[in-house]
C-alpha atoms as a PDB file:
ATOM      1  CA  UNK A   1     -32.808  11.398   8.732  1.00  0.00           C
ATOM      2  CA  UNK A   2     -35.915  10.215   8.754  1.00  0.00           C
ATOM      3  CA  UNK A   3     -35.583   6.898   9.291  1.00  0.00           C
ATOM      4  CA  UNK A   4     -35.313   4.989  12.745  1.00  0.00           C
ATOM      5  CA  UNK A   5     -32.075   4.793  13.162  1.00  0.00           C
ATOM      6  CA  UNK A   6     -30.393   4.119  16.720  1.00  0.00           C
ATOM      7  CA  UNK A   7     -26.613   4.797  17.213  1.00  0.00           C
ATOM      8  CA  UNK A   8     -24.914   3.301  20.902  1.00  0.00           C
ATOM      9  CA  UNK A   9     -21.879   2.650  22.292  1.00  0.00           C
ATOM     10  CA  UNK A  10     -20.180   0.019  24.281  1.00  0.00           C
ATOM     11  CA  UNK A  11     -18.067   0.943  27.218  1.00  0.00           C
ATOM     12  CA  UNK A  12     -15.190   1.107  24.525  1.00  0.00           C
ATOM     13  CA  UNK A  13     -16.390   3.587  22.134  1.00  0.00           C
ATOM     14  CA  UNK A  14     -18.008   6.245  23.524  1.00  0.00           C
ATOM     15  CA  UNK A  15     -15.922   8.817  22.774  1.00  0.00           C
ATOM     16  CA  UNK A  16     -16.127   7.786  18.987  1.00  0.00           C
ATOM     17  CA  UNK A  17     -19.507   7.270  19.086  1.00  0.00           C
ATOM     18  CA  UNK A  18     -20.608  10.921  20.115  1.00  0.00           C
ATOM     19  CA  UNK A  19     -18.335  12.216  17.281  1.00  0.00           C
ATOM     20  CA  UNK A  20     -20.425  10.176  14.411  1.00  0.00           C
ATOM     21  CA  UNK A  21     -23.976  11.080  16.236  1.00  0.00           C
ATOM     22  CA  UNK A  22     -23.024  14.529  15.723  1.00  0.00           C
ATOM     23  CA  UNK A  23     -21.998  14.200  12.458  1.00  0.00           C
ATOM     24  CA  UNK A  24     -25.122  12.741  11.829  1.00  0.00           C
ATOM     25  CA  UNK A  25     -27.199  14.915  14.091  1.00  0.00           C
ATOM     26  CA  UNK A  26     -28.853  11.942  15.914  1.00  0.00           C
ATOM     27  CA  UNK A  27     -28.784  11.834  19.284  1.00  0.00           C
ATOM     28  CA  UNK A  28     -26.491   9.218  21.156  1.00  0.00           C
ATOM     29  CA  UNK A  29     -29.076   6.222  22.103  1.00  0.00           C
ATOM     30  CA  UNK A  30     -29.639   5.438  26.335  1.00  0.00           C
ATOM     31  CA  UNK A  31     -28.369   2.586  27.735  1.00  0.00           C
ATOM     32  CA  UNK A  32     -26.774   1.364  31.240  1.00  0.00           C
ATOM     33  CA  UNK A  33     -23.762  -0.386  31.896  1.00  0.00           C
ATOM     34  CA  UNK A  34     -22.945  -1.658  34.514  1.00  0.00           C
ATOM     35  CA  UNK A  35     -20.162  -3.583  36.026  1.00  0.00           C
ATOM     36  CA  UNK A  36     -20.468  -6.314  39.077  1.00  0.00           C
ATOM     37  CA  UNK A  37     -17.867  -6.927  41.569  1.00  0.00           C
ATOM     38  CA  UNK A  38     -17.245  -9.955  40.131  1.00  0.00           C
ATOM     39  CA  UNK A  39     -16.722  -8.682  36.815  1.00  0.00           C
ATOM     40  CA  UNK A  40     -19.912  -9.488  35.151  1.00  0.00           C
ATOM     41  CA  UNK A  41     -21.777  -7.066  32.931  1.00  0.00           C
ATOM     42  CA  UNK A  42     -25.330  -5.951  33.216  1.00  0.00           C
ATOM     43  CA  UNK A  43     -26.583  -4.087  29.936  1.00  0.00           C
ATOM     44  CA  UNK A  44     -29.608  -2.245  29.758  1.00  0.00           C
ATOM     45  CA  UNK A  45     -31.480  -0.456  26.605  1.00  0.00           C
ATOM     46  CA  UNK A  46     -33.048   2.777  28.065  1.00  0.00           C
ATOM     47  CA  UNK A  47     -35.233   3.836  25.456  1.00  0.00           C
ATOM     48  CA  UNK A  48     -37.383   1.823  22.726  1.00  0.00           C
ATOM     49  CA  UNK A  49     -35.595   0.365  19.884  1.00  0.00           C
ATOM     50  CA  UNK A  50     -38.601  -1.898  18.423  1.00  0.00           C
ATOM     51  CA  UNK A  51     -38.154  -2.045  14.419  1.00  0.00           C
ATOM     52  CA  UNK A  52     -35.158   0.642  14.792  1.00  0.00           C
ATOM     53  CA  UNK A  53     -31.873   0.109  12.509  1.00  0.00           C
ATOM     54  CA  UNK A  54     -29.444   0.258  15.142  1.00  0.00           C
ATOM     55  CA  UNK A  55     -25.544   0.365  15.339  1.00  0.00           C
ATOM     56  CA  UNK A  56     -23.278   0.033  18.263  1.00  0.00           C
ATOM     57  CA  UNK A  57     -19.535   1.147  17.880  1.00  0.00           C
ATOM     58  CA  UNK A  58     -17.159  -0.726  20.334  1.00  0.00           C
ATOM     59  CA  UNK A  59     -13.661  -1.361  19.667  1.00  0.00           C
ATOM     60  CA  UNK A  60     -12.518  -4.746  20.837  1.00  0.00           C
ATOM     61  CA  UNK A  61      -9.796  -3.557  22.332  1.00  0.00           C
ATOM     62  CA  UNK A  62      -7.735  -4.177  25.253  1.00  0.00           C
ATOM     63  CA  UNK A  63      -8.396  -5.476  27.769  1.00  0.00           C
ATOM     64  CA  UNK A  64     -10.164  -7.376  25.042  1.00  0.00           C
ATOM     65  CA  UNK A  65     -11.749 -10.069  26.430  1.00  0.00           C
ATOM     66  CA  UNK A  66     -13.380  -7.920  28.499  1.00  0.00           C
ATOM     67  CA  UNK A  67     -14.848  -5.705  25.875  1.00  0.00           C
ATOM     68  CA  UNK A  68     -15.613  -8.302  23.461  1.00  0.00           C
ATOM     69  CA  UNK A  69     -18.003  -9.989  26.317  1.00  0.00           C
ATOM     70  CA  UNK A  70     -19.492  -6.178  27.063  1.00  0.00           C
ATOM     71  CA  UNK A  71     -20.273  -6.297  23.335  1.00  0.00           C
ATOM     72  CA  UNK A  72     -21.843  -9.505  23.028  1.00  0.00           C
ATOM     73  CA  UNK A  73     -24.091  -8.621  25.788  1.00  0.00           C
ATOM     74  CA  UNK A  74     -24.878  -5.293  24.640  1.00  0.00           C
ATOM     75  CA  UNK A  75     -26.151  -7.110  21.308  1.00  0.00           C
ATOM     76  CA  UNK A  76     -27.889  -9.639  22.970  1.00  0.00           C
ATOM     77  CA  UNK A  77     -29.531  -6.723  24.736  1.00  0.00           C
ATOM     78  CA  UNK A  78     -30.732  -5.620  21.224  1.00  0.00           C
ATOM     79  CA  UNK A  79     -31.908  -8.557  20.041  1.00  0.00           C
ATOM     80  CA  UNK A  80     -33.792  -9.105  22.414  1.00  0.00           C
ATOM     81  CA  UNK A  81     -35.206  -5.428  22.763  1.00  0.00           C
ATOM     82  CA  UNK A  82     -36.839  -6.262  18.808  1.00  0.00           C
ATOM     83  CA  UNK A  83     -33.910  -4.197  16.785  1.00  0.00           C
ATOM     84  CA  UNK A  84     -35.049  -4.136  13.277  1.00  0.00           C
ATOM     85  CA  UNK A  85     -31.127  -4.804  12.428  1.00  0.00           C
ATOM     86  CA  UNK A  86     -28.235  -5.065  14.478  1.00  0.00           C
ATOM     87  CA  UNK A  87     -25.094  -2.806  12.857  1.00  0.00           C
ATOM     88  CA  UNK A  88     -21.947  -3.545  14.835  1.00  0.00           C
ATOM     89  CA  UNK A  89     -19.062  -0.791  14.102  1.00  0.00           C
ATOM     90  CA  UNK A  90     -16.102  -2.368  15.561  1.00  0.00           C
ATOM     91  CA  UNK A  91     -13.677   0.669  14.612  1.00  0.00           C
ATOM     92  CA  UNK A  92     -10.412  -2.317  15.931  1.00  0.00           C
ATOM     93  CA  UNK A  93     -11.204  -6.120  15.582  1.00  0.00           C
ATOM     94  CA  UNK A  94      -8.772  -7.979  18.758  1.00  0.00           C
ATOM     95  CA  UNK A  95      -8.114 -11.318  17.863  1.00  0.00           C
ATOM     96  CA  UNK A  96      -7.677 -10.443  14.491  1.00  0.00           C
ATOM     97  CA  UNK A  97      -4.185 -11.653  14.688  1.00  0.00           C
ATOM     98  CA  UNK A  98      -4.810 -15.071  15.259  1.00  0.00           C
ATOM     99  CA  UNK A  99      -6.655 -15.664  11.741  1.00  0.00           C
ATOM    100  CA  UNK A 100      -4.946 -19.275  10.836  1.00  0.00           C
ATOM    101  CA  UNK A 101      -3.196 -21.989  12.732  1.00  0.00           C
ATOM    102  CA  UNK A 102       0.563 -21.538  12.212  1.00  0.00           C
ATOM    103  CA  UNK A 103       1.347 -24.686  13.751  1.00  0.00           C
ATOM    104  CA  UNK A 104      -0.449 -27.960  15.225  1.00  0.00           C
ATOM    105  CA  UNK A 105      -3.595 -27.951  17.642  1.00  0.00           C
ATOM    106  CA  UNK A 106      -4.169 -24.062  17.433  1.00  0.00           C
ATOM    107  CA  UNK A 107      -7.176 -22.122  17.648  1.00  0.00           C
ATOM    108  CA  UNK A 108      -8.334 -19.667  14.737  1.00  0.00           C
ATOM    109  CA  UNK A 109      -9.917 -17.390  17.446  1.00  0.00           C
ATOM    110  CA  UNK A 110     -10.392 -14.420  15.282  1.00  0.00           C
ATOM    111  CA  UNK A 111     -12.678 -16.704  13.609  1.00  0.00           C
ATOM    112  CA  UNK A 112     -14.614 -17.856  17.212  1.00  0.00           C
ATOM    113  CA  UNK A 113     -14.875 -13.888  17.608  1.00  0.00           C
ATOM    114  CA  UNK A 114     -17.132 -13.720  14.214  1.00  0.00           C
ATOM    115  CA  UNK A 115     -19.278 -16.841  15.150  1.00  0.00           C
ATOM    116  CA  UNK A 116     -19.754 -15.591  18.499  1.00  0.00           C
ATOM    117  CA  UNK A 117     -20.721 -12.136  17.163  1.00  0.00           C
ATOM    118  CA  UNK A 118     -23.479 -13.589  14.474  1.00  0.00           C
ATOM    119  CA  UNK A 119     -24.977 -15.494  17.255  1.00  0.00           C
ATOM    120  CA  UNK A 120     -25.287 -13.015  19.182  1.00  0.00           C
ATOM    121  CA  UNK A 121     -27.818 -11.518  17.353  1.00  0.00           C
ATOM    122  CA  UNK A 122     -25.258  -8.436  15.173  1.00  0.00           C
ATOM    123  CA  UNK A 123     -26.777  -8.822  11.387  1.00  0.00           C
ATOM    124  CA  UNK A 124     -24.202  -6.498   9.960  1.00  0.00           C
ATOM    125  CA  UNK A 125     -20.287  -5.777  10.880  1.00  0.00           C
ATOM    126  CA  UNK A 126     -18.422  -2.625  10.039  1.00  0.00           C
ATOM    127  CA  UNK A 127     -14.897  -2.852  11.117  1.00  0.00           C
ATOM    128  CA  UNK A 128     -11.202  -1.235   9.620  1.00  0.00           C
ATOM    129  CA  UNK A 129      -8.293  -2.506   8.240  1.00  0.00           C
ATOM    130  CA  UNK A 130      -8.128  -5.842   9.518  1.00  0.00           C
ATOM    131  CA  UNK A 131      -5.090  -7.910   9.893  1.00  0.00           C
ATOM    132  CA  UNK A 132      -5.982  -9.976   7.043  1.00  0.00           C
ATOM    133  CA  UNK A 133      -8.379  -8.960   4.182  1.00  0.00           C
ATOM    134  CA  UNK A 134      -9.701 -12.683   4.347  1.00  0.00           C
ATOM    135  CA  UNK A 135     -10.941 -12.460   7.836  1.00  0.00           C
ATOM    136  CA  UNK A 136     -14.212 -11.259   6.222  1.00  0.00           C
ATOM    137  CA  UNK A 137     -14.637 -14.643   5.394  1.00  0.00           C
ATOM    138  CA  UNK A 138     -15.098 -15.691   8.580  1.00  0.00           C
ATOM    139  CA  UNK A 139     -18.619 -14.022   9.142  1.00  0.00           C
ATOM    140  CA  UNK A 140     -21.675 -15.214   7.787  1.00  0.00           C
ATOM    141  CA  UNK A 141     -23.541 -11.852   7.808  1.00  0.00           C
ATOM    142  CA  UNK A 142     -22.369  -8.721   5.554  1.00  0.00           C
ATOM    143  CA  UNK A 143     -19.186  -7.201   6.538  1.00  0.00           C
ATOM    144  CA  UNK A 144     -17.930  -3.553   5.471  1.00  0.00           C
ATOM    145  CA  UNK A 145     -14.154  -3.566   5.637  1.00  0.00           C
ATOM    146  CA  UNK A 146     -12.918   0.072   5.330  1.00  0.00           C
ATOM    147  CA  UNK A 147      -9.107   1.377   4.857  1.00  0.00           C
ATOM    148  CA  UNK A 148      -7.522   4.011   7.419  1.00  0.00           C
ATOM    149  CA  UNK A 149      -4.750   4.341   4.653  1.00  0.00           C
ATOM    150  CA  UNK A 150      -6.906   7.675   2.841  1.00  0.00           C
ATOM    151  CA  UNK A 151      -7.094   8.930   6.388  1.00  0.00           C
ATOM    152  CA  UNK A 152      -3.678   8.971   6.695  1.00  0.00           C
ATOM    153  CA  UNK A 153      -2.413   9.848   3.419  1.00  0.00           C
ATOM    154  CA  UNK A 154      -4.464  13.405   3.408  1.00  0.00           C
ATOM    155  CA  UNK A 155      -3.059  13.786   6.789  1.00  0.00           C
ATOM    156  CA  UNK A 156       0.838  13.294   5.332  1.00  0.00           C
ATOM    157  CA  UNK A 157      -0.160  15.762   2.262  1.00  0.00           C
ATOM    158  CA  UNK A 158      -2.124  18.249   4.915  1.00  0.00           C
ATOM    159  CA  UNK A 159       1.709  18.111   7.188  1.00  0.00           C
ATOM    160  CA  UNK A 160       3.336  18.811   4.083  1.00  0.00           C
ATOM    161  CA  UNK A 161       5.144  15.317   4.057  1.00  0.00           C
ATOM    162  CA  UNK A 162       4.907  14.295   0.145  1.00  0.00           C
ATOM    163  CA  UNK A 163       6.667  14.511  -2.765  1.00  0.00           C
ATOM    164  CA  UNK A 164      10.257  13.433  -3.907  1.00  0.00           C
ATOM    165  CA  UNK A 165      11.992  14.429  -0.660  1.00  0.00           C
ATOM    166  CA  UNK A 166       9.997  11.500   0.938  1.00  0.00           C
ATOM    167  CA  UNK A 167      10.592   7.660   0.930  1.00  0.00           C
ATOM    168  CA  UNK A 168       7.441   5.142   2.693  1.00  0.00           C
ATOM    169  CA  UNK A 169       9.161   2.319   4.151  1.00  0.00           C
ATOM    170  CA  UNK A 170       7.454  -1.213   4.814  1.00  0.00           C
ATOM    171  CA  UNK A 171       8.589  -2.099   8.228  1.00  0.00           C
ATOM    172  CA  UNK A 172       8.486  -5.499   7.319  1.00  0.00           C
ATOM    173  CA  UNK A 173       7.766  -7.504   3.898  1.00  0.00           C
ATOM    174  CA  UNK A 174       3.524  -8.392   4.857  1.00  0.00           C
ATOM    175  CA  UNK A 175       3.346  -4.308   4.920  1.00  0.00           C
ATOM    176  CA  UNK A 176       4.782  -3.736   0.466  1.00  0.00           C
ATOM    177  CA  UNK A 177       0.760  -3.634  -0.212  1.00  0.00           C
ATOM    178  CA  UNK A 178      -0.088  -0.589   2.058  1.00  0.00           C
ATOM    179  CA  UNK A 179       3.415   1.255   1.975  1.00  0.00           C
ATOM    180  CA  UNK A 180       2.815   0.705  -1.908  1.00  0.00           C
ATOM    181  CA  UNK A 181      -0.340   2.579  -2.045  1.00  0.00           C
ATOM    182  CA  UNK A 182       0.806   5.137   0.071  1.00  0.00           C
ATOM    183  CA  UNK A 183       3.703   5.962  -1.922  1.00  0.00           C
ATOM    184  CA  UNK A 184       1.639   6.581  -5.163  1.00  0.00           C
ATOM    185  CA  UNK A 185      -0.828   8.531  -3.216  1.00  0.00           C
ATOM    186  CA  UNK A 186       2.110  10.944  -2.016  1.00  0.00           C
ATOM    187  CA  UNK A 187       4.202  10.595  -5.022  1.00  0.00           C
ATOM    188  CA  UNK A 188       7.346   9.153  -3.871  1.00  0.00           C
ATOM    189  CA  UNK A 189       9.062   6.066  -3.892  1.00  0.00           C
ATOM    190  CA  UNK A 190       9.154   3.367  -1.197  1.00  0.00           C
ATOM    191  CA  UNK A 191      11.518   1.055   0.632  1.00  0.00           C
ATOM    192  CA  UNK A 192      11.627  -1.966   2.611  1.00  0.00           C
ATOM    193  CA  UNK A 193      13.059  -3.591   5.455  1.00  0.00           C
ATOM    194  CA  UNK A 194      13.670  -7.131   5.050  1.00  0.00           C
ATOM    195  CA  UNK A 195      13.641  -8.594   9.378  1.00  0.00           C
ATOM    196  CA  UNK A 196      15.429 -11.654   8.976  1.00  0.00           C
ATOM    197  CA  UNK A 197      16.333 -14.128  12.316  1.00  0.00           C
ATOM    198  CA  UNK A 198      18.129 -17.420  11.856  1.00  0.00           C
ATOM    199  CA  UNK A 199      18.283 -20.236  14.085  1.00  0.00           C
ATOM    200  CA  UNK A 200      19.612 -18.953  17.481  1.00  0.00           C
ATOM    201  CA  UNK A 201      21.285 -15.740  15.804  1.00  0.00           C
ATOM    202  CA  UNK A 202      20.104 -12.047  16.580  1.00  0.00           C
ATOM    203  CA  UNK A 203      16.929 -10.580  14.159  1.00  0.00           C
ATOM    204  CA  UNK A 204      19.365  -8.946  11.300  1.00  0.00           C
ATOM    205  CA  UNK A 205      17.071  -5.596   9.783  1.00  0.00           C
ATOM    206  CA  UNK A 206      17.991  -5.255   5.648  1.00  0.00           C
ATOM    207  CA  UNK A 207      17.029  -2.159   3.975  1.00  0.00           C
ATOM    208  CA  UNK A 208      15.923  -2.611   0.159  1.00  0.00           C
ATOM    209  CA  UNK A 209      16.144   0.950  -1.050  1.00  0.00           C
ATOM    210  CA  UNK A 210      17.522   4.561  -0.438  1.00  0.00           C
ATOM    211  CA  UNK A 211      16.443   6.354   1.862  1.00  0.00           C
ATOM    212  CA  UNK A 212      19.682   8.681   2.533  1.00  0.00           C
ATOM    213  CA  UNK A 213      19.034  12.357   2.608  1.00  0.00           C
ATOM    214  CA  UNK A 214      15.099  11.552   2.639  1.00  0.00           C
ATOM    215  CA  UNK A 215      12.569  11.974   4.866  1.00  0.00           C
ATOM    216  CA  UNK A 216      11.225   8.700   5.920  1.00  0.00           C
ATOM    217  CA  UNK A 217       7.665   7.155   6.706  1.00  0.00           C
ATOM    218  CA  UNK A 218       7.331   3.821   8.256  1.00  0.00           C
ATOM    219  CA  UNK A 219       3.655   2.500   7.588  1.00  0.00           C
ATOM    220  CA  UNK A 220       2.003  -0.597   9.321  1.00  0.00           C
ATOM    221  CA  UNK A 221      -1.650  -1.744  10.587  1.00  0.00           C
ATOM    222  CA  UNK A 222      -1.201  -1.761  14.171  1.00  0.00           C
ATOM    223  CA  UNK A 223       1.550  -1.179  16.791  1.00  0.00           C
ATOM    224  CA  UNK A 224       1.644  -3.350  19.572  1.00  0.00           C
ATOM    225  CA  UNK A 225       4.942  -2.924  21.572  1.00  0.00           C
ATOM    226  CA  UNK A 226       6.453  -0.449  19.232  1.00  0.00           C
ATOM    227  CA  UNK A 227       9.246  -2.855  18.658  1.00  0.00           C
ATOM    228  CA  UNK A 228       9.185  -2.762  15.047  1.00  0.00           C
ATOM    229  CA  UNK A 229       9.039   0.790  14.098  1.00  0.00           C
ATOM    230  CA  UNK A 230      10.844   1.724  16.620  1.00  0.00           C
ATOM    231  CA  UNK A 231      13.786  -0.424  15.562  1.00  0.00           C
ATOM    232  CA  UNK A 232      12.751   0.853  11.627  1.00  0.00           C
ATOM    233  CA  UNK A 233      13.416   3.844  12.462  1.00  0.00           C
ATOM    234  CA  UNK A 234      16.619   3.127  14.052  1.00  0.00           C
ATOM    235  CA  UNK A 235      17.406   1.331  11.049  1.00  0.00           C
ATOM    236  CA  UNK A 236      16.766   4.286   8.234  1.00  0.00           C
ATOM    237  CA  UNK A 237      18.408   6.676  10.630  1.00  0.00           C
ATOM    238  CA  UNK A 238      21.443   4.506  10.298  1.00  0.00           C
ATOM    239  CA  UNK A 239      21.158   4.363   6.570  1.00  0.00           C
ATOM    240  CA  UNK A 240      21.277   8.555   6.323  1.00  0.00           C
ATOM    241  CA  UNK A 241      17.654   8.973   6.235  1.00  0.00           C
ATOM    242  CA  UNK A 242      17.072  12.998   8.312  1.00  0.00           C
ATOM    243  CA  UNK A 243      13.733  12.603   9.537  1.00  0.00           C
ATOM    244  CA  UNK A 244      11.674   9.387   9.978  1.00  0.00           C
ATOM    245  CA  UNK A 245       7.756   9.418  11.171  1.00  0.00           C
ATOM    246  CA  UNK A 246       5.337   6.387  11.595  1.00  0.00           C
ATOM    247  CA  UNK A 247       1.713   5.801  11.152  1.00  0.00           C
ATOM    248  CA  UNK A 248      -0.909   3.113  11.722  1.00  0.00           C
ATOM    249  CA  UNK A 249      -4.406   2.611  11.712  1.00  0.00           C
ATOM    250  CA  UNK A 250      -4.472   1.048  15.123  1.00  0.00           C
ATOM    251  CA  UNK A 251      -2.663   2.501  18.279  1.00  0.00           C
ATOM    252  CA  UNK A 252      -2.362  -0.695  20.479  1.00  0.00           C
ATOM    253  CA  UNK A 253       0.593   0.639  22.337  1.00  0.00           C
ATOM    254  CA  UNK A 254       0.919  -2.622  24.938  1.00  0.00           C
ATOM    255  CA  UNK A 255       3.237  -1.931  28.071  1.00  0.00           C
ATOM    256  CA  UNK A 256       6.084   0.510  27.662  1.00  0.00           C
ATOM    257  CA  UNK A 257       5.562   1.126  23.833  1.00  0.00           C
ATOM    258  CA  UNK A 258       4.889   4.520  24.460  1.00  0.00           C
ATOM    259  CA  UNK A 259       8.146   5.180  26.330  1.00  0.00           C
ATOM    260  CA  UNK A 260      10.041   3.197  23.966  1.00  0.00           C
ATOM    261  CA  UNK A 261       8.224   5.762  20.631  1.00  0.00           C
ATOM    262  CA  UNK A 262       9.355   8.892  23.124  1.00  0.00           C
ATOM    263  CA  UNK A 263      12.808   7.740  23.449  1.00  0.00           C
ATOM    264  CA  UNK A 264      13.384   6.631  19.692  1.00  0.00           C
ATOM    265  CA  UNK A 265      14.079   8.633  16.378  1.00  0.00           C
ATOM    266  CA  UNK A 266      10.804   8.693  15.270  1.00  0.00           C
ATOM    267  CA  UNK A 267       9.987  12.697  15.119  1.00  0.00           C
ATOM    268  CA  UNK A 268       5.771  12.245  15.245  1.00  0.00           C
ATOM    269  CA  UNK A 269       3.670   9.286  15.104  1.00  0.00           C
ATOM    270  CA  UNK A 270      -0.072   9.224  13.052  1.00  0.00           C
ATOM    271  CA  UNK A 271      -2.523   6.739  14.272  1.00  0.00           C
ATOM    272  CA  UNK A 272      -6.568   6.888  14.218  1.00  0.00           C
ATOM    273  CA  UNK A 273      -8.886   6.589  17.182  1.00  0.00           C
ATOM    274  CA  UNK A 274      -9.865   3.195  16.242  1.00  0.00           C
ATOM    275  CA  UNK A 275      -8.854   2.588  20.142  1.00  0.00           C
ATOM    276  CA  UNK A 276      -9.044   5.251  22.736  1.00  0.00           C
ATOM    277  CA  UNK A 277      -5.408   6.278  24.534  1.00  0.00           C
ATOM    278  CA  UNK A 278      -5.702   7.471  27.953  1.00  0.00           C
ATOM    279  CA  UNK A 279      -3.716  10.498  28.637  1.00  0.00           C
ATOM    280  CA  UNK A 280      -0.646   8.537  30.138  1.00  0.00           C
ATOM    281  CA  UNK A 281      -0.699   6.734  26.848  1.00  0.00           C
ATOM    282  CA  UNK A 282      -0.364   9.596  24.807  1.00  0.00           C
ATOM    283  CA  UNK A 283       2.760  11.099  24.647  1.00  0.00           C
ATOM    284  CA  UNK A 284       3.718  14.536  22.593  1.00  0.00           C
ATOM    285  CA  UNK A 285       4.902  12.440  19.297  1.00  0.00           C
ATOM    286  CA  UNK A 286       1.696  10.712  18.566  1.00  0.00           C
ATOM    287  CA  UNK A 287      -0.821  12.581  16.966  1.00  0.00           C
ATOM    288  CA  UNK A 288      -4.519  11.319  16.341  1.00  0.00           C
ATOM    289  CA  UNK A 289      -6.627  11.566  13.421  1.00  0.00           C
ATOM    290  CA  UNK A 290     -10.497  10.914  13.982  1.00  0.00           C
ATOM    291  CA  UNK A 291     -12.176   8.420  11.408  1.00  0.00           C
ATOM    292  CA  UNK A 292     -15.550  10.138  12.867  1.00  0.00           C
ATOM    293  CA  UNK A 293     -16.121  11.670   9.414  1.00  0.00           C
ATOM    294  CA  UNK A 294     -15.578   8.100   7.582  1.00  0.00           C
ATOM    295  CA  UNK A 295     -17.606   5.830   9.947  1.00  0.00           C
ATOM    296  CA  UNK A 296     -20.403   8.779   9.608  1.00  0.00           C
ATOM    297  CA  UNK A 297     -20.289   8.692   6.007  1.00  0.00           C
ATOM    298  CA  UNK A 298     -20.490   4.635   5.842  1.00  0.00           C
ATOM    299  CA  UNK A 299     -23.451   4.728   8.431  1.00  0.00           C
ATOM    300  CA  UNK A 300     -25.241   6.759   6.445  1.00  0.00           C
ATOM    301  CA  UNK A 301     -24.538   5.056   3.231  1.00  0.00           C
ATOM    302  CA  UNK A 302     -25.782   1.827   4.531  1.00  0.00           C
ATOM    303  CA  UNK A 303     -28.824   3.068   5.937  1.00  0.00           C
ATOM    304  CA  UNK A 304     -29.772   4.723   1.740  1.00  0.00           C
ATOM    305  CA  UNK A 305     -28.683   1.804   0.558  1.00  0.00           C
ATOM    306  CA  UNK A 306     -25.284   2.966  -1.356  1.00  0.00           C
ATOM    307  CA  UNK A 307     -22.257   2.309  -2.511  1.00  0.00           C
ATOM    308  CA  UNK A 308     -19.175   2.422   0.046  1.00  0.00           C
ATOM    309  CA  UNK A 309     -16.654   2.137  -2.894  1.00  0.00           C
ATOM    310  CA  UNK A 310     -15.431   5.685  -3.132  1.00  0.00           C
ATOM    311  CA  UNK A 311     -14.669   5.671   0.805  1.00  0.00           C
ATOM    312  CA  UNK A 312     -11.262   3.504   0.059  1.00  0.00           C
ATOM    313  CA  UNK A 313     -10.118   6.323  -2.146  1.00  0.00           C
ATOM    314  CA  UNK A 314      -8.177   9.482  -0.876  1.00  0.00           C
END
């Protein structure tokens, strides 16, 4: 490229960060981060940035708060270091869960993240699968939303998972869209499990479909505490389904989720490196597929000026 273009990364996404620079053949841009004993950050831009395009990649991710402070500062840094533009690749958006105010005197903090983001100085946010589609709205700078679901679905095909012998299963009604899509990209038909909890009685789990004899794949955006594909796959399992697998874009895996995924039915586990897992985190059934190649390819797209439509297709 001959351009000036500038990739970094936050404390968060180093690891993803070297993959695209090499993709790209750029070198991964200096900077220093440091780390107080009383917990403040100190961010400094080693090497000249003046009129550069630059992008940062940093997942909010837990412990969030903490990285999503290391990232304002680290664009702040930029700003004020002359950055032509500020490209913020935030591979997993925390606090994109709270995105409306279910009940009185709430906060929408997903949407405090964006404002706090654009004022910081970022003039451009590149992020994947978000809770909510509309959370986009919540920025007032461009925002390129891209899908993990192609990812995934070339992974299923590559594993030999596709077909008629399969059945995708929507772990819960909000997930039809995106175990939809990935049923017509493997060919087979798709289920759902209907979580219903009434006043002070136990969460019953329906299943709407067949799923006996089949292979099963539970697809969701994010797990958290593994609770609900863990009890999906319980559920299938119970309804004469012989294998059952799982996949998500985003591989929270909060407190013993991990354990719980090892000591469940689920046979292997798909998830994307939108957040780094530590080695204790990462247990034989969950296998990781890079999005290196797609963040590369919408970098690069942005900085000629093209189309990212064909990057949401398999």
């Amino acid at each position: 490229m001959d351009k000036n273009i500038k990739i970094f990364s936050g404390t968060s996404g180093c690891r993803l960060a070297d993959k695209v620079a090499k993709k790209l053949n750029l070198p991964l841009g200096k900077s220093k981060i440091l780390k107080f004993q009383d917990g403040e950050y100190y961010t400094k831009i080693d090497e000249t940035i003046r009129g550069a395009d630059v992008f940062v990649v940093q997942s909010t991710s837990p412990p969030v708060n903490q990285n999503l402070m290391g990232l304002l500062i680290f664009i702040d840094a930029l700003k004020r270091a002359s950055a032509k533009t500020i490209n913020v690749i935030i591979p997993y958006y925390g606090y994109a869960r709270q995105d409306r105010k279910a009940s009185p005197r709430e906060p929408i903090t997903s949407k405090l993240a964006a404002n706090l983001l654009a004022t910081a100085g970022a003039t451009r946010i590149v992020t994947m699968d978000l809770h909510a589609n509309q959370i986009q709205g919540f920025f007032d700078i461009p925002v390129d939303h891209l899908e993990g679901l192609p990812l995934i679905a070339n992974s299923f095909i590559d594993h030999n998972l596709s077909g008629e012998e399969m059945v995708v299963v929507a772990p819960n009604p909000s997930g039809v869209k995106k175990a939809r899509k990935l049923a017509e990209w493997l060919d087979c038909k798709m289920a759902i499990i209907d979580r219903r909890q009434e006043d002070d009685q136990p969460e019953t789990l329906d299943l709407i479909g067949d799923v006996k004899g089949k292979r099963v794949i539970l697809i969701d955006g994010i797990i958290d505490t593994g609770d609900t594909v863990v009890r999906g796959a319980e559920a299938v399992m119970e309804k004469g389904a012989t294998e059952v697998y799982a996949a998500c874009t985003h591989g929270v895996f909060s407190g013993d989720a991990t354990k719980r995924i090892e000591d469940s039915p689920l046979k292997r586990v798909f998830i994307t490196d939108s957040i780094y897992l530590t080695e204790e985190k990462r247990p034989e059934k969950i296998e990781i597929l890079s999005a290196d190649t797609l963040f590369a390819e919408t970098l690069k797209r942005i900085i000629n000026n093209q189309s990212l439509m064909s990057l949401l297709e398999k």
